[in-house]
N, C-alpha and C. Protein backbone atom coordinates (compact mmCIF):
# COMPACT_ATOMS: atom_id res chain seq x y z
N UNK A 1 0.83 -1.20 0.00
CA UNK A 1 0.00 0.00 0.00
C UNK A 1 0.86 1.25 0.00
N UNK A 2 2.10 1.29 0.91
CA UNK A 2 2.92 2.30 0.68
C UNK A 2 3.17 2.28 -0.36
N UNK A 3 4.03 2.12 -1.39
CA UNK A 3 4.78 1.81 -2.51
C UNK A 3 3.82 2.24 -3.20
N UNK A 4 2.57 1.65 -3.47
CA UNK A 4 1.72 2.30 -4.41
C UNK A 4 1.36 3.67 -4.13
N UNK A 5 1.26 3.82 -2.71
CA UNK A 5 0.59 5.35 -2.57
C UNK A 5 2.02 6.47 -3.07
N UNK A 6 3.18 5.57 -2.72
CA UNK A 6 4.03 6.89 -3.06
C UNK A 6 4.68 6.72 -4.69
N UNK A 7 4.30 5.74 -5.43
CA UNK A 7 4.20 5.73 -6.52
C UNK A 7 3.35 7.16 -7.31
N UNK A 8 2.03 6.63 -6.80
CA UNK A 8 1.07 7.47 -7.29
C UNK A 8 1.28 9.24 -6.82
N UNK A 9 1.73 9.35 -5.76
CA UNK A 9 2.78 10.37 -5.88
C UNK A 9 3.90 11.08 -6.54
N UNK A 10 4.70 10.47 -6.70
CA UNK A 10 5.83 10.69 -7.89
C UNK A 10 5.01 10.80 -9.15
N UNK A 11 4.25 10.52 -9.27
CA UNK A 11 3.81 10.41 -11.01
C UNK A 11 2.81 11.63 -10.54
N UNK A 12 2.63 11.84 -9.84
CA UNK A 12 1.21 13.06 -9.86
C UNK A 12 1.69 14.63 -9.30
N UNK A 13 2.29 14.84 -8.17
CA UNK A 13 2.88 16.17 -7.77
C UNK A 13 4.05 16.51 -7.77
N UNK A 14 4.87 15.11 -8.06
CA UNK A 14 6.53 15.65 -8.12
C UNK A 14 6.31 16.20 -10.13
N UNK A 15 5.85 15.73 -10.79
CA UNK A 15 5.87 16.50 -11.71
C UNK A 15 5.44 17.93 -12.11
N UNK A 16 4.27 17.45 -11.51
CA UNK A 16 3.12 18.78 -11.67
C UNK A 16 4.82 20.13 -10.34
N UNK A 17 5.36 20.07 -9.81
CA UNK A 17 6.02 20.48 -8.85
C UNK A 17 7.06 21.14 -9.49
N UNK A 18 7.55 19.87 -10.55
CA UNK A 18 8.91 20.76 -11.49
C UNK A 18 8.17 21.51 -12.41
N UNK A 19 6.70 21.35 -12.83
CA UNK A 19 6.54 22.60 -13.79
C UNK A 19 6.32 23.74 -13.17
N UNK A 20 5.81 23.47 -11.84
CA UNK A 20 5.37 24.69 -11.23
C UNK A 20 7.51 25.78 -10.73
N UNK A 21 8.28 24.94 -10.62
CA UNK A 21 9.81 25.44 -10.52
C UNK A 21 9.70 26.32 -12.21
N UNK A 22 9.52 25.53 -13.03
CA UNK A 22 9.83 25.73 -14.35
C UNK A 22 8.79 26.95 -14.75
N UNK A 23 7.31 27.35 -14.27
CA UNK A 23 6.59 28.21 -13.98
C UNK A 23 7.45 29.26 -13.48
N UNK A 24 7.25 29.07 -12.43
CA UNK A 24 8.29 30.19 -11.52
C UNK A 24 9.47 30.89 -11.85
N UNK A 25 10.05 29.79 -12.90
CA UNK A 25 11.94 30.56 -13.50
C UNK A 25 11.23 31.40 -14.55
N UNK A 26 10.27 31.33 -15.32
CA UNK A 26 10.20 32.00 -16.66
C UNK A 26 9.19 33.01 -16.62
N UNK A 27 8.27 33.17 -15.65
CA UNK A 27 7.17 33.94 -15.14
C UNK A 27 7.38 34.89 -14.09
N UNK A 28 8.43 34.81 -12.97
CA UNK A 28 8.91 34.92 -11.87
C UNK A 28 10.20 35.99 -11.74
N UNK A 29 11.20 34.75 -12.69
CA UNK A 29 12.37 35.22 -12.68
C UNK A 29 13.11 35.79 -14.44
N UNK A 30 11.82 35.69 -15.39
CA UNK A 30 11.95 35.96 -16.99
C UNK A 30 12.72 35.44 -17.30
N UNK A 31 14.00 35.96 -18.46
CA UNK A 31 14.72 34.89 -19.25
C UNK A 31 16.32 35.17 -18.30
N UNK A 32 16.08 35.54 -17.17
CA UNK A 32 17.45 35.54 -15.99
C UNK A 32 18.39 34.20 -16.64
N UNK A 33 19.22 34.76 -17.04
CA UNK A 33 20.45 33.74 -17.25
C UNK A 33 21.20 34.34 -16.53
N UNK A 34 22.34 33.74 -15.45
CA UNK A 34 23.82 34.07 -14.86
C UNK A 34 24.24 33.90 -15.54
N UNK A 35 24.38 33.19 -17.20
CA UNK A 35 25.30 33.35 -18.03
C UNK A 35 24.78 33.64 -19.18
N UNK A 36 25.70 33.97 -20.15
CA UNK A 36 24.97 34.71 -21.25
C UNK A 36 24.94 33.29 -22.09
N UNK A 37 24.07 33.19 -22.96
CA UNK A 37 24.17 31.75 -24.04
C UNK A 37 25.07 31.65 -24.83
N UNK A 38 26.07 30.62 -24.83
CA UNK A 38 26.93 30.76 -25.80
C UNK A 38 28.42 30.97 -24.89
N UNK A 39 28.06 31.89 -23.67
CA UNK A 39 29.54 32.02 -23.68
C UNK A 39 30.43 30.77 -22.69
N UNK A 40 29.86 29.37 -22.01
CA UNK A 40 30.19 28.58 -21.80
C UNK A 40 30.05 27.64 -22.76
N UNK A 41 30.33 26.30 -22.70
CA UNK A 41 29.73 25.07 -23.58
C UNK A 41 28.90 24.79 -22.31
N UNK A 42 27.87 23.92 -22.79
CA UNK A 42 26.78 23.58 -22.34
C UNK A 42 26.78 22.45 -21.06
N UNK A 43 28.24 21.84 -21.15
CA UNK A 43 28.33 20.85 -20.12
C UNK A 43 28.92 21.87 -19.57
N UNK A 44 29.78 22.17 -19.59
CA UNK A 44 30.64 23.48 -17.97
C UNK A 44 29.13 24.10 -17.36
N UNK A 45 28.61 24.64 -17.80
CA UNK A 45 26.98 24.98 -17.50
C UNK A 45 26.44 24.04 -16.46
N UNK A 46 26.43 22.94 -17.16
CA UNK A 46 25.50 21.95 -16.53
C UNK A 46 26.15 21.17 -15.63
N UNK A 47 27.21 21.34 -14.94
CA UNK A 47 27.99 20.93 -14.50
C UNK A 47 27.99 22.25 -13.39
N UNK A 48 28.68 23.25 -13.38
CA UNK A 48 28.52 23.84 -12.40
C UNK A 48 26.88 24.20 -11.73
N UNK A 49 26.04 24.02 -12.69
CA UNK A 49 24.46 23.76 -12.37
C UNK A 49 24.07 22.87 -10.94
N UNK A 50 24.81 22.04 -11.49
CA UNK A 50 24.77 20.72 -10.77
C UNK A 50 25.45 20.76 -9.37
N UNK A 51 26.86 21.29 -9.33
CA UNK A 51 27.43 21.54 -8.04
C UNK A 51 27.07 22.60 -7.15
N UNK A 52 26.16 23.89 -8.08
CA UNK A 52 25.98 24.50 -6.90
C UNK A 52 24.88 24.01 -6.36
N UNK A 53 23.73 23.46 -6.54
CA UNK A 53 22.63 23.28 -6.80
C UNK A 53 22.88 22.42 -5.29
N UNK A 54 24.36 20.96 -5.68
CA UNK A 54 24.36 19.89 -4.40
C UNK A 54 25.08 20.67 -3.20
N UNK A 55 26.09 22.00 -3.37
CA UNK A 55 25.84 22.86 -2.61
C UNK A 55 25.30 23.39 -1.43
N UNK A 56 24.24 24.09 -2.13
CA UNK A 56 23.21 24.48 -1.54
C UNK A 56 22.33 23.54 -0.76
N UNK A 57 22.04 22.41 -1.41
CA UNK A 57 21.49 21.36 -1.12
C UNK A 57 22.07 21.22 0.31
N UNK A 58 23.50 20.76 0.58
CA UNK A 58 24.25 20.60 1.45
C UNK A 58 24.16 21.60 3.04
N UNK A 59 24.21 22.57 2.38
CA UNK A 59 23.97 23.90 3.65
C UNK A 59 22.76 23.82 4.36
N UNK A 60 21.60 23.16 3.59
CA UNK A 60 20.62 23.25 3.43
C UNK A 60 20.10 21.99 4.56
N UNK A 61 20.69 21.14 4.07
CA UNK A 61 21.07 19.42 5.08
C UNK A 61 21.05 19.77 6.00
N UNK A 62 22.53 20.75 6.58
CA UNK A 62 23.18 21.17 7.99
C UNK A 62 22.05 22.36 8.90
N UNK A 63 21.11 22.91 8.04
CA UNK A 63 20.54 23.95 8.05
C UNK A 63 19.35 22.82 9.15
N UNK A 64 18.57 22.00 8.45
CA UNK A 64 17.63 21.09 8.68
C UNK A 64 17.67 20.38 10.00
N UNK A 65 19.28 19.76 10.50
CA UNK A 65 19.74 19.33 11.51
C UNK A 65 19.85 20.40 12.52
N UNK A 66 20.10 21.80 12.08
CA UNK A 66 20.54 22.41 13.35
C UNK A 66 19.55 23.38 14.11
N UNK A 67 18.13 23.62 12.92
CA UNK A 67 17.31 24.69 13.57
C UNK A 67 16.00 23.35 13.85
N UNK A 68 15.61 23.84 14.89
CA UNK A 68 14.58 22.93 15.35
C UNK A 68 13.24 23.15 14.44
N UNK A 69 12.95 24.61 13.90
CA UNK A 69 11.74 24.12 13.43
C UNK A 69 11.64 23.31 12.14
N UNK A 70 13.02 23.50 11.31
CA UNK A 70 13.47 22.47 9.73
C UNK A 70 13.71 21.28 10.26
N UNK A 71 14.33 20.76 11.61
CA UNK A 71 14.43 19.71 12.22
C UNK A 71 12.85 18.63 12.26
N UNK A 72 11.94 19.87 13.10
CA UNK A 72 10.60 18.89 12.83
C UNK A 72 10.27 18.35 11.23
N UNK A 73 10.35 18.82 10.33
CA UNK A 73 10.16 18.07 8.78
C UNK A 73 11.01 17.24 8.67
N UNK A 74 12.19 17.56 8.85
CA UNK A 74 13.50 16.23 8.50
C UNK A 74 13.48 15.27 9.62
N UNK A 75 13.30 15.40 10.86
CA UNK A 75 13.01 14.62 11.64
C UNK A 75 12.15 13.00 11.15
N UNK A 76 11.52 13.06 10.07
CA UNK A 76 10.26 12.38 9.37
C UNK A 76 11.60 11.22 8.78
N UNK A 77 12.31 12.21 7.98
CA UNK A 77 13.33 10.93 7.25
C UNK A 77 14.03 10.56 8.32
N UNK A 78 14.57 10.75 9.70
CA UNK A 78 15.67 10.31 10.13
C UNK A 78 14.63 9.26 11.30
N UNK A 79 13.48 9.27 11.17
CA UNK A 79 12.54 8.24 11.84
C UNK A 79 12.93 6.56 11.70
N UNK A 80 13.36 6.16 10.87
CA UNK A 80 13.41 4.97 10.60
C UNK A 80 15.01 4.00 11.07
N UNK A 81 14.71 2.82 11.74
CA UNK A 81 15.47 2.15 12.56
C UNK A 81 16.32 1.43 11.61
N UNK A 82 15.48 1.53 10.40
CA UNK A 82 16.26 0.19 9.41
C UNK A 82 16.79 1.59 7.88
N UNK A 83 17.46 1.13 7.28
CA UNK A 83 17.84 1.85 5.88
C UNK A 83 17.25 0.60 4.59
N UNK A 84 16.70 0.98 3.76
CA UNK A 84 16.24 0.40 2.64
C UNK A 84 15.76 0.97 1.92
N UNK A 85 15.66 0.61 0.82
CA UNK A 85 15.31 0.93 -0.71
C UNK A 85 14.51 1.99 -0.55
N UNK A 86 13.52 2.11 0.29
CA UNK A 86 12.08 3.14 0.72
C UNK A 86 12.97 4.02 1.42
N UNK A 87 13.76 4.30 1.61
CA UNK A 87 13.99 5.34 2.92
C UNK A 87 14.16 6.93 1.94
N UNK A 88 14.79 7.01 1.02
CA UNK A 88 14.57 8.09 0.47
C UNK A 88 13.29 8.74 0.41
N UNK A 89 12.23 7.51 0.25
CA UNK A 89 11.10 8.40 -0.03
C UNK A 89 10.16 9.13 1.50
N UNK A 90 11.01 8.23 2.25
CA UNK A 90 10.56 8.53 3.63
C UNK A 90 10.77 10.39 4.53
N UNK A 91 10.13 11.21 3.49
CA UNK A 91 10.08 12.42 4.02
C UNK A 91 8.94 13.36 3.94
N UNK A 92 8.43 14.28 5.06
CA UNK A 92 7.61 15.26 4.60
C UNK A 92 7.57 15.97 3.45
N UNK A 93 6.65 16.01 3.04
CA UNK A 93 6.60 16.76 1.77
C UNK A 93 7.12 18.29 1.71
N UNK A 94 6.60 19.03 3.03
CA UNK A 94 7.75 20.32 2.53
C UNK A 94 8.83 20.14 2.68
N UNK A 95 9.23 19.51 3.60
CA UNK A 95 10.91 18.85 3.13
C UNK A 95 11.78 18.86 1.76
N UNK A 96 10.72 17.97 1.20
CA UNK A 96 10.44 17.49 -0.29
C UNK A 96 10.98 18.91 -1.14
N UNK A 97 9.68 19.65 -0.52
CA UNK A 97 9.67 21.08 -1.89
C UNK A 97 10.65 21.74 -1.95
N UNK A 98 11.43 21.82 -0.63
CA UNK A 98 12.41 23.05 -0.45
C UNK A 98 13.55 22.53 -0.70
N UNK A 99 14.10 20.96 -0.29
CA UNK A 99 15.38 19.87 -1.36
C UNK A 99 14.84 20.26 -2.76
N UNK A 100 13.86 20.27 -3.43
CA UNK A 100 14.00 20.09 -4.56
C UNK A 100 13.95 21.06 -5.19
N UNK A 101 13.67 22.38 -4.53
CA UNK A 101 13.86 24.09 -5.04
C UNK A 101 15.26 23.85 -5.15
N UNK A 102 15.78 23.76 -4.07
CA UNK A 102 17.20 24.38 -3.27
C UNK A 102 18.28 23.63 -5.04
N UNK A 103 18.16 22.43 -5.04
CA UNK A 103 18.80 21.59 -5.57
C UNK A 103 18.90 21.89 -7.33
N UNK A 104 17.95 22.15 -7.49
CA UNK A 104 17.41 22.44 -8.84
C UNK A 104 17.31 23.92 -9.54
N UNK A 105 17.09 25.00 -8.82
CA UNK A 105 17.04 25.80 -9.41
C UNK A 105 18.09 26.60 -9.80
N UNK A 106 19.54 26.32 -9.23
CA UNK A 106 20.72 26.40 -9.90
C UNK A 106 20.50 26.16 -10.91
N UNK A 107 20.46 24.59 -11.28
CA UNK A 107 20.16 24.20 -12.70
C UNK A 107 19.44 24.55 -13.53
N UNK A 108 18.20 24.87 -13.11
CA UNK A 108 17.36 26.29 -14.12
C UNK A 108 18.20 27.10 -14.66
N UNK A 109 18.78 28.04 -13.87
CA UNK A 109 19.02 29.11 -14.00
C UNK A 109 20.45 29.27 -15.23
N UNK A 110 21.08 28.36 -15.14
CA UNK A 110 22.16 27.93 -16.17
C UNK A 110 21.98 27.14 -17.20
N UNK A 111 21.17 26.22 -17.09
CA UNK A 111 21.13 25.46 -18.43
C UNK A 111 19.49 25.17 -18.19
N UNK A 112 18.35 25.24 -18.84
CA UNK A 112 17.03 26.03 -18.97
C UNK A 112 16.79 24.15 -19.97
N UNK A 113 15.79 23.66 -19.55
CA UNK A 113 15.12 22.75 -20.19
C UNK A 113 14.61 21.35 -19.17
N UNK A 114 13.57 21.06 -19.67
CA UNK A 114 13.30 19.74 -19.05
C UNK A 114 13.82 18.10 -18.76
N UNK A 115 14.11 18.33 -20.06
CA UNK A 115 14.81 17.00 -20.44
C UNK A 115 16.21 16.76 -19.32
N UNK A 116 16.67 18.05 -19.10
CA UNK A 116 18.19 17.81 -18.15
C UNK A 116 17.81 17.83 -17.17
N UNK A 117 16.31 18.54 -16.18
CA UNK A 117 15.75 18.33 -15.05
C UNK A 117 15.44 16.56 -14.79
N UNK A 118 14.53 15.94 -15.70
CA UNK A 118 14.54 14.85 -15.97
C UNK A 118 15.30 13.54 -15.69
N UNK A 119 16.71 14.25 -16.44
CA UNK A 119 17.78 12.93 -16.57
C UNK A 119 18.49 13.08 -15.22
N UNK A 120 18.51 14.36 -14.94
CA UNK A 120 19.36 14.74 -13.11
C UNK A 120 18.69 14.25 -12.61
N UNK A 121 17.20 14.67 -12.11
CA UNK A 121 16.64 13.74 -11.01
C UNK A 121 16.64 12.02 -11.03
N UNK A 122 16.46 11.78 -12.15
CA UNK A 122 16.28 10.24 -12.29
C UNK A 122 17.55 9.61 -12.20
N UNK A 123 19.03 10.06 -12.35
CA UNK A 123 20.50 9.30 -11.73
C UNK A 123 20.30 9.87 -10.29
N UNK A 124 20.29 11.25 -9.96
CA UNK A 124 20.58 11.31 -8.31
C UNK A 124 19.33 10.59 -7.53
N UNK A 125 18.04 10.09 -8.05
CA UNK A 125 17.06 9.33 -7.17
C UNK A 125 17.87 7.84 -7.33
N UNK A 126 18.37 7.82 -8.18
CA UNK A 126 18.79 5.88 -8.00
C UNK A 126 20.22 6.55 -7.40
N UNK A 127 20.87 7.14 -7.16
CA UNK A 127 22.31 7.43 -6.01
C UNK A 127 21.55 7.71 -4.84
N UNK A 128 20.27 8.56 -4.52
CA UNK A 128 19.81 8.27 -3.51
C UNK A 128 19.30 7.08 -2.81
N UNK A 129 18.81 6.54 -3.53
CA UNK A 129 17.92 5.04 -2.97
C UNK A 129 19.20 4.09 -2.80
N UNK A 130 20.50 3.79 -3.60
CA UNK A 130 21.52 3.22 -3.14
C UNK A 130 21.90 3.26 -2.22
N UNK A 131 22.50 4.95 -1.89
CA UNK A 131 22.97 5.15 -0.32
C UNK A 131 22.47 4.82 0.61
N UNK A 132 20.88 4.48 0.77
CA UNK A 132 20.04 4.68 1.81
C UNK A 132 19.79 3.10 2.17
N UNK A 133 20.40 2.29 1.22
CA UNK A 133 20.40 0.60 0.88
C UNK A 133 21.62 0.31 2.24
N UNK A 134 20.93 -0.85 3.31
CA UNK A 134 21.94 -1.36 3.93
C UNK A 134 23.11 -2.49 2.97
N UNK A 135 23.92 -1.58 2.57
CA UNK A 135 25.24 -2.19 1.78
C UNK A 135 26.92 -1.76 2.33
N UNK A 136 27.59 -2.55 2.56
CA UNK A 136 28.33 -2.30 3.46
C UNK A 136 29.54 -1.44 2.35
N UNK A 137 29.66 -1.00 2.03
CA UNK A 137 30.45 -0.25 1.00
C UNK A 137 30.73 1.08 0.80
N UNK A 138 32.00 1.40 0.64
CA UNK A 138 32.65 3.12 0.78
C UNK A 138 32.56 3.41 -0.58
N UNK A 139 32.90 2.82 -1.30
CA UNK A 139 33.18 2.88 -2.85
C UNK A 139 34.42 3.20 -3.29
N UNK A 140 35.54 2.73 -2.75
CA UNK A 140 36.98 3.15 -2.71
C UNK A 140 36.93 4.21 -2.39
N UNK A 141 37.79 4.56 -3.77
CA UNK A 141 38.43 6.42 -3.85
C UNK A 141 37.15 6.96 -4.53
N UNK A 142 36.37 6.39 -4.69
CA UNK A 142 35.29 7.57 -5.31
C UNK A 142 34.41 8.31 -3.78
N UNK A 143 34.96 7.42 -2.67
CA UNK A 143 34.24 8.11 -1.19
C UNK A 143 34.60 9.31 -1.50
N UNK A 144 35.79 9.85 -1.78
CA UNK A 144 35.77 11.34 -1.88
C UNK A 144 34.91 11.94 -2.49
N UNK A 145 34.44 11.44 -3.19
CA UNK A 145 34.02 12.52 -4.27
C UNK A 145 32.41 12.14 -3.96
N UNK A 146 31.80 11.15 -4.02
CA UNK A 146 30.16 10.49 -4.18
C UNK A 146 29.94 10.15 -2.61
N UNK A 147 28.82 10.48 -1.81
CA UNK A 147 28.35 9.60 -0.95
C UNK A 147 27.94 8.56 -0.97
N UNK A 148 29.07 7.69 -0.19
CA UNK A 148 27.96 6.37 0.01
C UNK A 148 28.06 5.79 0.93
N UNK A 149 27.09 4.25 0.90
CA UNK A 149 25.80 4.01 1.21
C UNK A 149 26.59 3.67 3.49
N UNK A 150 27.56 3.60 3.02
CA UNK A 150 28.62 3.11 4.86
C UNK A 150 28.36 5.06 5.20
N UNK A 151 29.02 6.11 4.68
CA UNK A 151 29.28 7.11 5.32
C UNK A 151 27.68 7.48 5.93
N UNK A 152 26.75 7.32 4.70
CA UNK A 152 25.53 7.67 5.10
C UNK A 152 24.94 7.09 5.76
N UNK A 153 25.06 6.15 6.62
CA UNK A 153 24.78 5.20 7.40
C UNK A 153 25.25 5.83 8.50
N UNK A 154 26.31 6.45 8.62
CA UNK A 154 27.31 7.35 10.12
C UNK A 154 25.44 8.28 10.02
N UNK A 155 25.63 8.86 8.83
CA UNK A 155 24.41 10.51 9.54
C UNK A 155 23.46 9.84 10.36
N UNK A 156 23.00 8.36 9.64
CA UNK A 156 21.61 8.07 10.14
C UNK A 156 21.69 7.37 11.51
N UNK A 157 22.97 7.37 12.39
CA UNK A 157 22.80 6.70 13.31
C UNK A 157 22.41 7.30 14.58
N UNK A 158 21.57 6.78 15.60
CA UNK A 158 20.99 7.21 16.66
C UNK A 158 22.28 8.00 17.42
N UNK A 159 23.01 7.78 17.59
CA UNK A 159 24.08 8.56 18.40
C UNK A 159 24.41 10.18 17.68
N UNK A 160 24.01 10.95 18.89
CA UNK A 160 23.76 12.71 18.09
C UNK A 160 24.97 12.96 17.49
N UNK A 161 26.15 12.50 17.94
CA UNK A 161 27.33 13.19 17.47
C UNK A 161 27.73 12.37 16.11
N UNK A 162 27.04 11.64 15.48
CA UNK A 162 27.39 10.55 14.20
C UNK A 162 26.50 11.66 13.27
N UNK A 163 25.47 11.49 13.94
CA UNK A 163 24.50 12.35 12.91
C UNK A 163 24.39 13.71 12.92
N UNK A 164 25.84 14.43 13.25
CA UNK A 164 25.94 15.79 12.31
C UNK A 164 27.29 15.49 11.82
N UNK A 165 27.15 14.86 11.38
CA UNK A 165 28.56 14.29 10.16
C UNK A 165 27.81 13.88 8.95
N UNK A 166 28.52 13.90 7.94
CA UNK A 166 28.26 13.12 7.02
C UNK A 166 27.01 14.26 6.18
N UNK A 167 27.25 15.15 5.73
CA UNK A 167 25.71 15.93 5.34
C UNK A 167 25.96 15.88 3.75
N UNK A 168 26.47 15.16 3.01
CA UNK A 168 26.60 15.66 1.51
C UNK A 168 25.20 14.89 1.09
N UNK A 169 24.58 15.70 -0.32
CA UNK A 169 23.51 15.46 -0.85
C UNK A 169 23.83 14.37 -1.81
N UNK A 170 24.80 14.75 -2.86
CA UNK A 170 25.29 13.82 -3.68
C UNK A 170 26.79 13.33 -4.12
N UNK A 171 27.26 14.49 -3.28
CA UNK A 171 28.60 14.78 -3.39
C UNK A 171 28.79 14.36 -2.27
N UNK A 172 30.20 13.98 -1.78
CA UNK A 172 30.70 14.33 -0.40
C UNK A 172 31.48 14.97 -0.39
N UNK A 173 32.29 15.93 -1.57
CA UNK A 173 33.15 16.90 -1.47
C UNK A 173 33.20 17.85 -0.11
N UNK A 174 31.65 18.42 0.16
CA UNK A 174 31.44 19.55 0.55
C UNK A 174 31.80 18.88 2.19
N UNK A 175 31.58 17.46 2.59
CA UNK A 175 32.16 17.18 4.02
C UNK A 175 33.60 17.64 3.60
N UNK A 176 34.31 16.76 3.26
CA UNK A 176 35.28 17.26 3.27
C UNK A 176 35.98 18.18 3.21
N UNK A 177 35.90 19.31 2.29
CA UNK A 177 36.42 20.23 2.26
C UNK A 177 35.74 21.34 3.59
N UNK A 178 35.02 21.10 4.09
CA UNK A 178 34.20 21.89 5.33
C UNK A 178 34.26 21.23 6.65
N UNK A 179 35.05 20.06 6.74
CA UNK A 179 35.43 19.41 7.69
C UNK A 179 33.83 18.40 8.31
N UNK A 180 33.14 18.09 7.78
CA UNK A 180 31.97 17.49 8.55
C UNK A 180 32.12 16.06 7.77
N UNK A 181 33.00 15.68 7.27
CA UNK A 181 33.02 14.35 6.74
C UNK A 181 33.52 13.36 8.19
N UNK A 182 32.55 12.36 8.59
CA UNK A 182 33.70 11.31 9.72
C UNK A 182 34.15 10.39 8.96
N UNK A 183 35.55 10.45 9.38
CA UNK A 183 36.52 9.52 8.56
C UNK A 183 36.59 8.39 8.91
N UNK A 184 35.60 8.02 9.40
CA UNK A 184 35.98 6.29 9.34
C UNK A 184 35.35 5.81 8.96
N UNK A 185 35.52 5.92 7.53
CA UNK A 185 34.84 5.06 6.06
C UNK A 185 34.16 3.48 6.44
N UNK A 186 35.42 2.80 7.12
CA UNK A 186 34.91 1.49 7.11
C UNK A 186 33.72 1.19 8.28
N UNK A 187 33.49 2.57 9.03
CA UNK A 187 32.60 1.79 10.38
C UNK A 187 31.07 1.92 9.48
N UNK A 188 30.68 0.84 10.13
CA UNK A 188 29.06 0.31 9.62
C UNK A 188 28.05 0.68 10.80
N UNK A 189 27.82 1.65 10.99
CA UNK A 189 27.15 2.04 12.97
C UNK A 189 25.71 1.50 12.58
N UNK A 190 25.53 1.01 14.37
CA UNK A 190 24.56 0.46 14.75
C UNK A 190 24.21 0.65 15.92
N UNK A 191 22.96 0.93 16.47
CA UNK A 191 21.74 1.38 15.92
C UNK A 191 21.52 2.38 15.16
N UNK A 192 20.43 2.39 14.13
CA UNK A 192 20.20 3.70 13.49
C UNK A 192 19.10 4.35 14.14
């Protein structure tokens, strides 16, 4: 019954949600480019799109954990004892709206179309639902760079001081270079 109800979700307001973003950039904010067309190539665009976007996203994480009233919404995802396939979807919906403003509208704003809203959400939802998979794995040397599914396992654990570590959205650059990464890749913590 879950699965279907949040099926029927994804197919009904997370769309209707990016047009209403995609509403908002061209009605809201007119033909606002930070860059002029033409004077990047289209991947440097979409690429720094993308990083500020997980960024923000990121501040945004730390933001959620540290003020109590963003705490009550995120509180919803960090409810659950077990990690699995469902746990991504396991959040309040304004939660929902303001990750997926925060995350995305970088990417509006630099490279303008659906199709790249599309193909971004649909790789970072399967990097999300991985991480959130009890799999015991750092991913080598790509831990630097990608979260996964062991570090994110540190945020989600019941012990307060595990879970303000570890805040990257898709990246884990931003622990690292900001010091909130815990370095001990290989621990698997328990309880969550």
């Amino acid at each position: 019954l879950w699965y279907g109800g949040e099926l029927a979700r994804q197919l009904t307001w997370m769309p209707l949600y990016f047009v209403g973003l995609v509403w908002i950039k061209r009605h809201l904010l007119g033909n606002l480019e930070l860059i002029a067309p033409g004077a990047l190539p289209r991947a440097t665009l979409l690429i720094a799109g993308i990083l500020a976007g997980d960024f923000l996203a990121y501040g945004s994480h730390i933001a959620r954990h540290r003020f109590d009233f963003l705490w009550n919404f995120h509180a919803v995802h960090h409810s659950q004892k077990e990690l699995n396939l469902f746990t991504q979807h396991r959040f309040h919906d304004l939660d929902t709206f303001v990750d997926l403003a925060i995350r995305t509208l970088p990417l509006m704003l630099l490279t303008p179309g659906l199709v790249v809203f599309g193909v971004f959400n649909t790789v970072a939802l399967i990097h999300f639902r991985l991480y959130h998979c009890p799999i015991r794995s750092n991913y080598g040397p790509l831990r630097y760079i990608l979260v996964t599914p062991q570090s994110h396992r540190i945020h989600h654990a019941s012990d307060p001081r595990l879970q303000n570590s570890n805040f990257g959205i898709f990246f884990s650059v931003w622990d690292h270079i900001f010091g909130t990464q815990h370095r001990a890749y290989d621990q698997y913590e328990i309880p969550l």
